[in-house]
PDB file of N, CA and C in Angstrom:
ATOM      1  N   UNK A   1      11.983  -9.228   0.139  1.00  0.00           N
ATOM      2  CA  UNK A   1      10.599  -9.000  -0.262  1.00  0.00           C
ATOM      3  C   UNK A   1       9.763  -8.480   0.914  1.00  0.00           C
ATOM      4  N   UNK A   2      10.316  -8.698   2.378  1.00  0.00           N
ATOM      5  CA  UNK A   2       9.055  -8.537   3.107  1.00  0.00           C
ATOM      6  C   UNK A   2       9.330  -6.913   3.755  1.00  0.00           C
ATOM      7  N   UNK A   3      10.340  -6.636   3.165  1.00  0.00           N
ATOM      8  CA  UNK A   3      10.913  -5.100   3.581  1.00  0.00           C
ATOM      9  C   UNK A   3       9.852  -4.160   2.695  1.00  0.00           C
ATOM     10  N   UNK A   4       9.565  -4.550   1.294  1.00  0.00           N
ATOM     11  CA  UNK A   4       9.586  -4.076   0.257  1.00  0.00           C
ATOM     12  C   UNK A   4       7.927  -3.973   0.529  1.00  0.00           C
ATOM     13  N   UNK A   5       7.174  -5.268   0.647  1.00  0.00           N
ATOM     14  CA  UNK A   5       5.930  -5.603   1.218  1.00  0.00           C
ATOM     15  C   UNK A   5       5.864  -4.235   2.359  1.00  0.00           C
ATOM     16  N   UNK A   6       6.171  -4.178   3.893  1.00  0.00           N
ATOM     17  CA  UNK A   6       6.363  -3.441   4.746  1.00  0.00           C
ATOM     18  C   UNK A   6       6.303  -2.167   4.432  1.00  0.00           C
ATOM     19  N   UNK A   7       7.090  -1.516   3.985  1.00  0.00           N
ATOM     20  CA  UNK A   7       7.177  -0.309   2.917  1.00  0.00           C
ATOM     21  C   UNK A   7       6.063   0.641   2.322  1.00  0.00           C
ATOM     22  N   UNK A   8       5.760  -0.873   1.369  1.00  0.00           N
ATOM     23  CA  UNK A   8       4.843  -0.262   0.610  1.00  0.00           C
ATOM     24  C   UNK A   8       3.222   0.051   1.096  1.00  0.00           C
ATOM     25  N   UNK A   9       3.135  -1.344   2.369  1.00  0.00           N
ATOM     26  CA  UNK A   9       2.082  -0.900   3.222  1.00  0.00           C
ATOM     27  C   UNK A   9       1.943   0.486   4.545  1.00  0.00           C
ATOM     28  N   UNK A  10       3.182   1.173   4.627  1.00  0.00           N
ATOM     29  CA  UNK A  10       3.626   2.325   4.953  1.00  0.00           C
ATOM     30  C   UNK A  10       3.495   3.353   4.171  1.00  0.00           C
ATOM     31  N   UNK A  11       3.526   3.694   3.133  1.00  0.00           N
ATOM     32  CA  UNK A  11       3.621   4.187   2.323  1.00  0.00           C
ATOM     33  C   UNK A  11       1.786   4.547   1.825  1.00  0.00           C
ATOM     34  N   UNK A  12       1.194   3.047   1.628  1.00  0.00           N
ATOM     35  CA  UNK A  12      -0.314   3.365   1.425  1.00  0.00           C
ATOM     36  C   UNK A  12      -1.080   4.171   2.315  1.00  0.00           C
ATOM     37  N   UNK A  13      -0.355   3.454   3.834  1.00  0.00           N
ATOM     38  CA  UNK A  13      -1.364   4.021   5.103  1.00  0.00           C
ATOM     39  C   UNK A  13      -1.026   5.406   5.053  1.00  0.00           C
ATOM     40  N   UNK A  14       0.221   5.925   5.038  1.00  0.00           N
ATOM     41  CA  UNK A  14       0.476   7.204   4.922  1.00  0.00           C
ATOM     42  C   UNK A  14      -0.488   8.243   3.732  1.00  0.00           C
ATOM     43  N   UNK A  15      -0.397   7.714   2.487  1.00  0.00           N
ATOM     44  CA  UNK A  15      -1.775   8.119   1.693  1.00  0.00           C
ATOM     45  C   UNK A  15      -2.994   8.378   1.729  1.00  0.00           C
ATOM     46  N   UNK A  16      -3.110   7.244   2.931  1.00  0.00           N
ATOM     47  CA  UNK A  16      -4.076   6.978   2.847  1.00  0.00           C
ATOM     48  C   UNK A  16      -5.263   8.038   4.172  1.00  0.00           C
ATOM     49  N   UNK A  17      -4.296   7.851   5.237  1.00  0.00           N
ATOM     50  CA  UNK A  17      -4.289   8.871   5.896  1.00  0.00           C
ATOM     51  C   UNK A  17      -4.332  10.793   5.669  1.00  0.00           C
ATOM     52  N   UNK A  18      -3.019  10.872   4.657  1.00  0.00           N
ATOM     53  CA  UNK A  18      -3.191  12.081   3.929  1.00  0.00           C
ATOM     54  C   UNK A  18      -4.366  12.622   3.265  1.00  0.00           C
ATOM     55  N   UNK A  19      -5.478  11.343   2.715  1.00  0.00           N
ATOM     56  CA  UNK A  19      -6.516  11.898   1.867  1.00  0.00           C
ATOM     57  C   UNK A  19      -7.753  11.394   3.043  1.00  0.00           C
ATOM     58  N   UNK A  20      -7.793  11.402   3.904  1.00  0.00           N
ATOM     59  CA  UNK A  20      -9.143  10.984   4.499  1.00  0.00           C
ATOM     60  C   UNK A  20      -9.825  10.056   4.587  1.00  0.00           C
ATOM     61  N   UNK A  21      -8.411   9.034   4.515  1.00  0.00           N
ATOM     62  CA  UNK A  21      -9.532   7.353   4.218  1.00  0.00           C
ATOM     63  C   UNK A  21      -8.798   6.591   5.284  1.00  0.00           C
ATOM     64  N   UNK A  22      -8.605   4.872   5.205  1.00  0.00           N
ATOM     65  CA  UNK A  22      -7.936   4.097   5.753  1.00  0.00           C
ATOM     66  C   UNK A  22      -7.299   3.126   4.755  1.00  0.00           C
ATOM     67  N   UNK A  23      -6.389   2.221   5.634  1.00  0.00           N
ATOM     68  CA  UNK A  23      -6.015   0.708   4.828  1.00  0.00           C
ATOM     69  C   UNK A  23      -7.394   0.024   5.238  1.00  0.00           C
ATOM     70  N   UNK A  24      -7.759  -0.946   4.629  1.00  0.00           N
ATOM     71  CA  UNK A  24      -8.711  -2.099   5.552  1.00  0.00           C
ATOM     72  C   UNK A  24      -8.135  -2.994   6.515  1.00  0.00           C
ATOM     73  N   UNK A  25      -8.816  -2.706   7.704  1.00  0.00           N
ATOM     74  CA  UNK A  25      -8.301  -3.209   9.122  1.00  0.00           C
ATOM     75  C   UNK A  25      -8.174  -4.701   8.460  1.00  0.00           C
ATOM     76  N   UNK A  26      -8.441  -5.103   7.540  1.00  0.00           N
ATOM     77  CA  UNK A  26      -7.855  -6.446   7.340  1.00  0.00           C
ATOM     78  C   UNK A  26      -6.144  -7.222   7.065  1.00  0.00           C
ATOM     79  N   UNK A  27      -5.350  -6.904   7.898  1.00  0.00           N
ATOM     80  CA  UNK A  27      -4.055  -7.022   7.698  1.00  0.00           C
ATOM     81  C   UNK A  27      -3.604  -7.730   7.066  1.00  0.00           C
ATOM     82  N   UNK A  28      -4.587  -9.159   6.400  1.00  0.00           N
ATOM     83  CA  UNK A  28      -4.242 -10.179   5.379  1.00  0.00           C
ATOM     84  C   UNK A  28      -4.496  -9.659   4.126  1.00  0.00           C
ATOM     85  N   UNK A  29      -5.957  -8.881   4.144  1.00  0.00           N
ATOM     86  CA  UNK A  29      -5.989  -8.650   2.569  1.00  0.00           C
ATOM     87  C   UNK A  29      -5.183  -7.737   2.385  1.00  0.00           C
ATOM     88  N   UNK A  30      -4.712  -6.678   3.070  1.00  0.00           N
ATOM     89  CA  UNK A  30      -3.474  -5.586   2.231  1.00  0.00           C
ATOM     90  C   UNK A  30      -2.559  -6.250   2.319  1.00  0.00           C
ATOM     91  N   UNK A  31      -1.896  -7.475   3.146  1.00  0.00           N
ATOM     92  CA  UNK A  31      -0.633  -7.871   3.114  1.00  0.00           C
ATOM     93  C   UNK A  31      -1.251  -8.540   1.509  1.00  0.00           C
ATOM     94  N   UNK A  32      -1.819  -9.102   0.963  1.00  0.00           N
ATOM     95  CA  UNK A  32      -1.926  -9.976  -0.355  1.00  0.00           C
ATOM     96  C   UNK A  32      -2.187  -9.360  -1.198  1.00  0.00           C
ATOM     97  N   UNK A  33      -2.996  -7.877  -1.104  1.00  0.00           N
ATOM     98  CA  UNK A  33      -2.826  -6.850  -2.883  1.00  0.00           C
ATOM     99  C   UNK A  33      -1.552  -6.492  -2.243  1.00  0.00           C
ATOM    100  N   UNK A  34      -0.717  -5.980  -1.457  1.00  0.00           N
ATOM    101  CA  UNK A  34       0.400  -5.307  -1.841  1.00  0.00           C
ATOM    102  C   UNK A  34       1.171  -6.517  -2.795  1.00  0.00           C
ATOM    103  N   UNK A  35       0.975  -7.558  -2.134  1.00  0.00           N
ATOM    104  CA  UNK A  35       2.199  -8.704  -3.017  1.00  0.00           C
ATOM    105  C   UNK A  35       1.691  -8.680  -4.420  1.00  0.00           C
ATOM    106  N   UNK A  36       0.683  -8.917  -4.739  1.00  0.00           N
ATOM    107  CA  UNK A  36       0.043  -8.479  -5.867  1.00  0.00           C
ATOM    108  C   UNK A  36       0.537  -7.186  -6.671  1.00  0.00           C
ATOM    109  N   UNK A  37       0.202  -6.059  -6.168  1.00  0.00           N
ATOM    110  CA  UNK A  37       1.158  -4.957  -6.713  1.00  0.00           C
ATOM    111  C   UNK A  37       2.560  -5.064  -7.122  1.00  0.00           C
ATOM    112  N   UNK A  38       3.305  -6.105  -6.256  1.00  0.00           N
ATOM    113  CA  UNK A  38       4.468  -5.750  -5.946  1.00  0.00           C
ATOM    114  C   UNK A  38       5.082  -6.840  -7.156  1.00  0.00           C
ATOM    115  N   UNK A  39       4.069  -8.525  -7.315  1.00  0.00           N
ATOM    116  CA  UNK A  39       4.727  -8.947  -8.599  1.00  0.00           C
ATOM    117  C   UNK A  39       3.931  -8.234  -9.763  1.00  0.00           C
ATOM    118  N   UNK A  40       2.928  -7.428  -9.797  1.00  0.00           N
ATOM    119  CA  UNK A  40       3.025  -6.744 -11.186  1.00  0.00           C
ATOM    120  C   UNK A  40       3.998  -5.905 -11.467  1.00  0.00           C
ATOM    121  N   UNK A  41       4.188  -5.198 -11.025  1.00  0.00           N
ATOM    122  CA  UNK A  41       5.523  -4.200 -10.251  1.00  0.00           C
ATOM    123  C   UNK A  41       6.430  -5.135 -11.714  1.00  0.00           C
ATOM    124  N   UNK A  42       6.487  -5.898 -10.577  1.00  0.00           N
ATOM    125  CA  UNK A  42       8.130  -6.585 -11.146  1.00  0.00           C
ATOM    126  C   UNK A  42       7.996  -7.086 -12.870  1.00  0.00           C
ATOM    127  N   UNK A  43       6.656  -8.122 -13.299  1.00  0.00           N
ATOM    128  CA  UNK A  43       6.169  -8.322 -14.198  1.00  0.00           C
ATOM    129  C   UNK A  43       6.040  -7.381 -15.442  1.00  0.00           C
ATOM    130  N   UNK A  44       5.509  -6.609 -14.809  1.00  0.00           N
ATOM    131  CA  UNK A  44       4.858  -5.880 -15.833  1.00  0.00           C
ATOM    132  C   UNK A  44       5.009  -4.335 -15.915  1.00  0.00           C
ATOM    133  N   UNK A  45       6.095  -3.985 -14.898  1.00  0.00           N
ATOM    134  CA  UNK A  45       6.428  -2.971 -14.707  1.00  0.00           C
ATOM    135  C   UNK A  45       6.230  -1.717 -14.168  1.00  0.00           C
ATOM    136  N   UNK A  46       4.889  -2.067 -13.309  1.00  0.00           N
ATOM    137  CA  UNK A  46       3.999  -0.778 -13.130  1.00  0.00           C
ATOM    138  C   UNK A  46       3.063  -1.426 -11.749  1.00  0.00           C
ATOM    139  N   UNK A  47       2.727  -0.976 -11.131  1.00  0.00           N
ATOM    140  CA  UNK A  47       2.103  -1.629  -9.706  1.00  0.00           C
ATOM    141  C   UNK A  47       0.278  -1.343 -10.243  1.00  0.00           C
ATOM    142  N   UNK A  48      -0.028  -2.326 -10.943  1.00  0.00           N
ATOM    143  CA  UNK A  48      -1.503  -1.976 -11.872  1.00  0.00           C
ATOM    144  C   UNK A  48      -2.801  -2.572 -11.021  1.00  0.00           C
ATOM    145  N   UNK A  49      -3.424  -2.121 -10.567  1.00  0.00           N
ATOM    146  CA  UNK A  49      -4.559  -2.402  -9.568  1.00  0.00           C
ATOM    147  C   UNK A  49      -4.976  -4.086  -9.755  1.00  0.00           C
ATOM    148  N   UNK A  50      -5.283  -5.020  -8.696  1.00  0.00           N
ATOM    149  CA  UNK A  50      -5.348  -6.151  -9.214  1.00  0.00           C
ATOM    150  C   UNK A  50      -7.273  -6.631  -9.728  1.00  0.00           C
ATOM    151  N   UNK A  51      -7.460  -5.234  -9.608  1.00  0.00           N
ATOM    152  CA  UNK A  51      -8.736  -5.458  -9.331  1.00  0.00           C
ATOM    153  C   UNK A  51      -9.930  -5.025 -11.164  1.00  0.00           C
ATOM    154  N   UNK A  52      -8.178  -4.627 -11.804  1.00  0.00           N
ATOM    155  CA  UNK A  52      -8.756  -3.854 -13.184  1.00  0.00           C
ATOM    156  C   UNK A  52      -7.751  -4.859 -13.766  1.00  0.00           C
ATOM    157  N   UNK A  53      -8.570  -4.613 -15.762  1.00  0.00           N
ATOM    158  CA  UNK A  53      -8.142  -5.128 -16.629  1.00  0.00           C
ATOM    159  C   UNK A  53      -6.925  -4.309 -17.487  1.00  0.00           C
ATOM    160  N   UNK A  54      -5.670  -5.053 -17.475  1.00  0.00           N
ATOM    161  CA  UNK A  54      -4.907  -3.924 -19.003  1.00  0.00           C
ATOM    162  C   UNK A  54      -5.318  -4.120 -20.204  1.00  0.00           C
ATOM    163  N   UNK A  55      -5.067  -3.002 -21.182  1.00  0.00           N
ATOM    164  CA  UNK A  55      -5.965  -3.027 -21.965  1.00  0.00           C
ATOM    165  C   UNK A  55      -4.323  -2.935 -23.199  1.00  0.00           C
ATOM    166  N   UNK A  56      -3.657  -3.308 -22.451  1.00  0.00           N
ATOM    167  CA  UNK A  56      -2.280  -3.419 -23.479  1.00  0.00           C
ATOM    168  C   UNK A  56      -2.238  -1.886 -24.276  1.00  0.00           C
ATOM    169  N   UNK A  57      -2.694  -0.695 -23.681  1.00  0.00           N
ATOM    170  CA  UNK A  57      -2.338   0.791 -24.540  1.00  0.00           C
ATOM    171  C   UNK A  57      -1.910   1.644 -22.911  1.00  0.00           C
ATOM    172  N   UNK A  58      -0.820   1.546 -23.208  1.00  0.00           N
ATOM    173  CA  UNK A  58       0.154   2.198 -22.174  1.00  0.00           C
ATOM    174  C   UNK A  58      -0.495   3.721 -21.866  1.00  0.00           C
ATOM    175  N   UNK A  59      -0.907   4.244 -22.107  1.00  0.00           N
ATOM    176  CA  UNK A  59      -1.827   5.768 -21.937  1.00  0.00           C
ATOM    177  C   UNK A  59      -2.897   5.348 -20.950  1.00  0.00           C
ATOM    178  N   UNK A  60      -3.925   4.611 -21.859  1.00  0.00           N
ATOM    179  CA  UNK A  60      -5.573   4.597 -20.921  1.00  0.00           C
ATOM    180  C   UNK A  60      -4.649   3.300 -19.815  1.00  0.00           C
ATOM    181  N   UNK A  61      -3.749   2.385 -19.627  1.00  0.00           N
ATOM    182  CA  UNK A  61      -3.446   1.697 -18.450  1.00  0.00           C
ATOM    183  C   UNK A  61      -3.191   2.443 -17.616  1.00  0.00           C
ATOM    184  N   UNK A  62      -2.335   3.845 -17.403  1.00  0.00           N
ATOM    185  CA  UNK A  62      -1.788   4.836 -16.599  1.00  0.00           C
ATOM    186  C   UNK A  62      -2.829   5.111 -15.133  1.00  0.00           C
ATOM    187  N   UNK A  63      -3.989   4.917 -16.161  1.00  0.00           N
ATOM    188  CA  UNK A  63      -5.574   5.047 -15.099  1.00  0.00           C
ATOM    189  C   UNK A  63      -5.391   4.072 -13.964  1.00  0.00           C
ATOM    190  N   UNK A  64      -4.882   2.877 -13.954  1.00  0.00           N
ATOM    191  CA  UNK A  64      -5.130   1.440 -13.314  1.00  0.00           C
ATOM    192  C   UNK A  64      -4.035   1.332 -12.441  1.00  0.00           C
ATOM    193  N   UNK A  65      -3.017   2.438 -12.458  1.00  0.00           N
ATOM    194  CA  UNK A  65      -1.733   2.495 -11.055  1.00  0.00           C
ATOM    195  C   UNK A  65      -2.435   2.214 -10.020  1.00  0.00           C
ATOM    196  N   UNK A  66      -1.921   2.088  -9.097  1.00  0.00           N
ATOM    197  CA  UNK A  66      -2.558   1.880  -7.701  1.00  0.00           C
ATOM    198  C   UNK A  66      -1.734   2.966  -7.086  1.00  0.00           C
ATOM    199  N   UNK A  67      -2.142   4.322  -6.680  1.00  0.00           N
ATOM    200  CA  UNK A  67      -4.046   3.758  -6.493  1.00  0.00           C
ATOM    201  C   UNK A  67      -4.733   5.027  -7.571  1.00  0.00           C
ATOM    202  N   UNK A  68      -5.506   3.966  -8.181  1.00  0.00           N
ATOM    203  CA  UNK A  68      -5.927   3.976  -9.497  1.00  0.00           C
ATOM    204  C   UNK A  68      -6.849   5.542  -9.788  1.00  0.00           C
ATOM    205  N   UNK A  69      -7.497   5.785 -10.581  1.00  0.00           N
ATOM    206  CA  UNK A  69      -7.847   7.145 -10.821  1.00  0.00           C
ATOM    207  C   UNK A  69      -9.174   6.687 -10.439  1.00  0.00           C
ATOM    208  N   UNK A  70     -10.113   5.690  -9.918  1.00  0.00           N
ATOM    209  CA  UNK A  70     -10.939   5.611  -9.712  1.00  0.00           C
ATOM    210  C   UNK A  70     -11.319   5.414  -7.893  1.00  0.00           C
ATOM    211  N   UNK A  71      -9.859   4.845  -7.336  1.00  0.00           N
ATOM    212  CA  UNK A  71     -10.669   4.761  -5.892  1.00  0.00           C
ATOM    213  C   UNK A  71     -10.826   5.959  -4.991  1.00  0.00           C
ATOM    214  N   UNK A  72     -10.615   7.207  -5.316  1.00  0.00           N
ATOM    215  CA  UNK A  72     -11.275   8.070  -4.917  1.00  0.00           C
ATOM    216  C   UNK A  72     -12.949   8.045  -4.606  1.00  0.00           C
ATOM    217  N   UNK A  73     -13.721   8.571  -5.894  1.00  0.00           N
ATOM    218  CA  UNK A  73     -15.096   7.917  -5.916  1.00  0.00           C
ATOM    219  C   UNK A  73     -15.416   6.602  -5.726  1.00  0.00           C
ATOM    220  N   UNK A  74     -14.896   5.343  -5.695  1.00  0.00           N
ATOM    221  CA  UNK A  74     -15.213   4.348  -5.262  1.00  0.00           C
ATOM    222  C   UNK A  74     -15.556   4.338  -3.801  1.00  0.00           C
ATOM    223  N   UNK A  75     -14.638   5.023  -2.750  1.00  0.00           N
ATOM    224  CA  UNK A  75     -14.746   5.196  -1.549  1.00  0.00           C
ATOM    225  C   UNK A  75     -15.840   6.062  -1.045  1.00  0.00           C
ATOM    226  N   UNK A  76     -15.859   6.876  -1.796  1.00  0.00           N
ATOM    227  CA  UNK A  76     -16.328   8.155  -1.433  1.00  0.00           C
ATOM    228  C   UNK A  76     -18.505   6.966  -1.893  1.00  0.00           C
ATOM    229  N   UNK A  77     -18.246   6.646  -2.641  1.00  0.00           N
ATOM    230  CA  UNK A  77     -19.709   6.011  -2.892  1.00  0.00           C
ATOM    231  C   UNK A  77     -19.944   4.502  -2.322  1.00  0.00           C
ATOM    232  N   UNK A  78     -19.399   3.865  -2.547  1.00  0.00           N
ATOM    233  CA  UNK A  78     -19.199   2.827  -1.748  1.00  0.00           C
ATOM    234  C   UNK A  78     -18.638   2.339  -0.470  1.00  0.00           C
ATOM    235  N   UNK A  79     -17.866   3.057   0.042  1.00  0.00           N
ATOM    236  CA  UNK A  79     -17.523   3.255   1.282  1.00  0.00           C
ATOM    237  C   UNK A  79     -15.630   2.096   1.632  1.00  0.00           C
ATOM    238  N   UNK A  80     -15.131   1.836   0.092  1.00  0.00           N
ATOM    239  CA  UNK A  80     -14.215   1.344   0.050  1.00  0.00           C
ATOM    240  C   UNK A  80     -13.903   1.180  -1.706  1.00  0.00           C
ATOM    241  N   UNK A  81     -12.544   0.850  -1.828  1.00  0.00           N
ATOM    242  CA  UNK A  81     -12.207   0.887  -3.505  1.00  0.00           C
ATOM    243  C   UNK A  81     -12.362  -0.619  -3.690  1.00  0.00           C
ATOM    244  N   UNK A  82     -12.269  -0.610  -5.119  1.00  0.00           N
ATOM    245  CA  UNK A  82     -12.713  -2.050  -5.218  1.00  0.00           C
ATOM    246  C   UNK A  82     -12.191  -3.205  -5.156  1.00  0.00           C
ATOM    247  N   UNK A  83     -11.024  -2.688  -5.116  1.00  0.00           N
ATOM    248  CA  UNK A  83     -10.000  -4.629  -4.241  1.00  0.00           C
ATOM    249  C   UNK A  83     -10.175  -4.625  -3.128  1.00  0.00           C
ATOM    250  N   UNK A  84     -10.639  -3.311  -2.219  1.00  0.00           N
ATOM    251  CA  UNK A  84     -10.865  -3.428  -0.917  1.00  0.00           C
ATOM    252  C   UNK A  84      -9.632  -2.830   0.096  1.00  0.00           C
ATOM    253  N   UNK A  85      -8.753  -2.383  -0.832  1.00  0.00           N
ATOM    254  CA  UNK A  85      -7.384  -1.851  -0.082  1.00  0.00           C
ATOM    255  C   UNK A  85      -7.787  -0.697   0.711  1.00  0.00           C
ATOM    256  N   UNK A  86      -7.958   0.354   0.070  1.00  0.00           N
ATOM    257  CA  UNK A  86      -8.432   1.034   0.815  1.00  0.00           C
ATOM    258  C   UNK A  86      -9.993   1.747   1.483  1.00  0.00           C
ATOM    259  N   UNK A  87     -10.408   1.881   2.565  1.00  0.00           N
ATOM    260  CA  UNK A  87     -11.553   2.045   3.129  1.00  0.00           C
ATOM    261  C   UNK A  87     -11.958   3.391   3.705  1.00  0.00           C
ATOM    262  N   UNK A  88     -13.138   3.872   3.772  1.00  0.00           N
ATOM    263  CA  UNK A  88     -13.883   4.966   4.627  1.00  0.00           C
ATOM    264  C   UNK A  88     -13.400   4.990   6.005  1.00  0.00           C
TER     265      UNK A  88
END
């Protein structure tokens, strides 16, 4: 698990970097949404933002991947998305 954890926080920063943002220098809270991601992941099949609701219709959920169709403008207006993963 902590490879998988590791990874996937590699993987964000790399994103995250690619689009002009950051992780949040908080190394606890991304270490705890990735685990989050990582048992929806497993649960529920899909790494679904922990910060949104499913709405049980596999189409409009597609929106709520992480990272979700909304933390773009979340960042961009607020200056971070709304679980806080990623930052300005």
């Amino acid at each position: 698990m902590e490879d998988k954890i590791k990874n996937l926080i590699k993987e964000y920063e790399a994103y995250a970097q690619k689009n002009g943002f950051k992780l949040n220098p908080d190394k606890k809270i991304v270490e705890n949404i990735v685990k989050i991601l990582l048992k929806k992941e497993e649960t529920l099949g899909e790494k679904y933002c922990p910060c949104r609701r499913l709405s049980n219709n596999k189409e409009e959920d597609k929106k709520i991947i992480c990272p979700c169709v909304y933390h773009l403008e979340e960042i961009e207006n607020d200056g971070h998305c709304h679980c806080f993963l990623f930052v300005k």
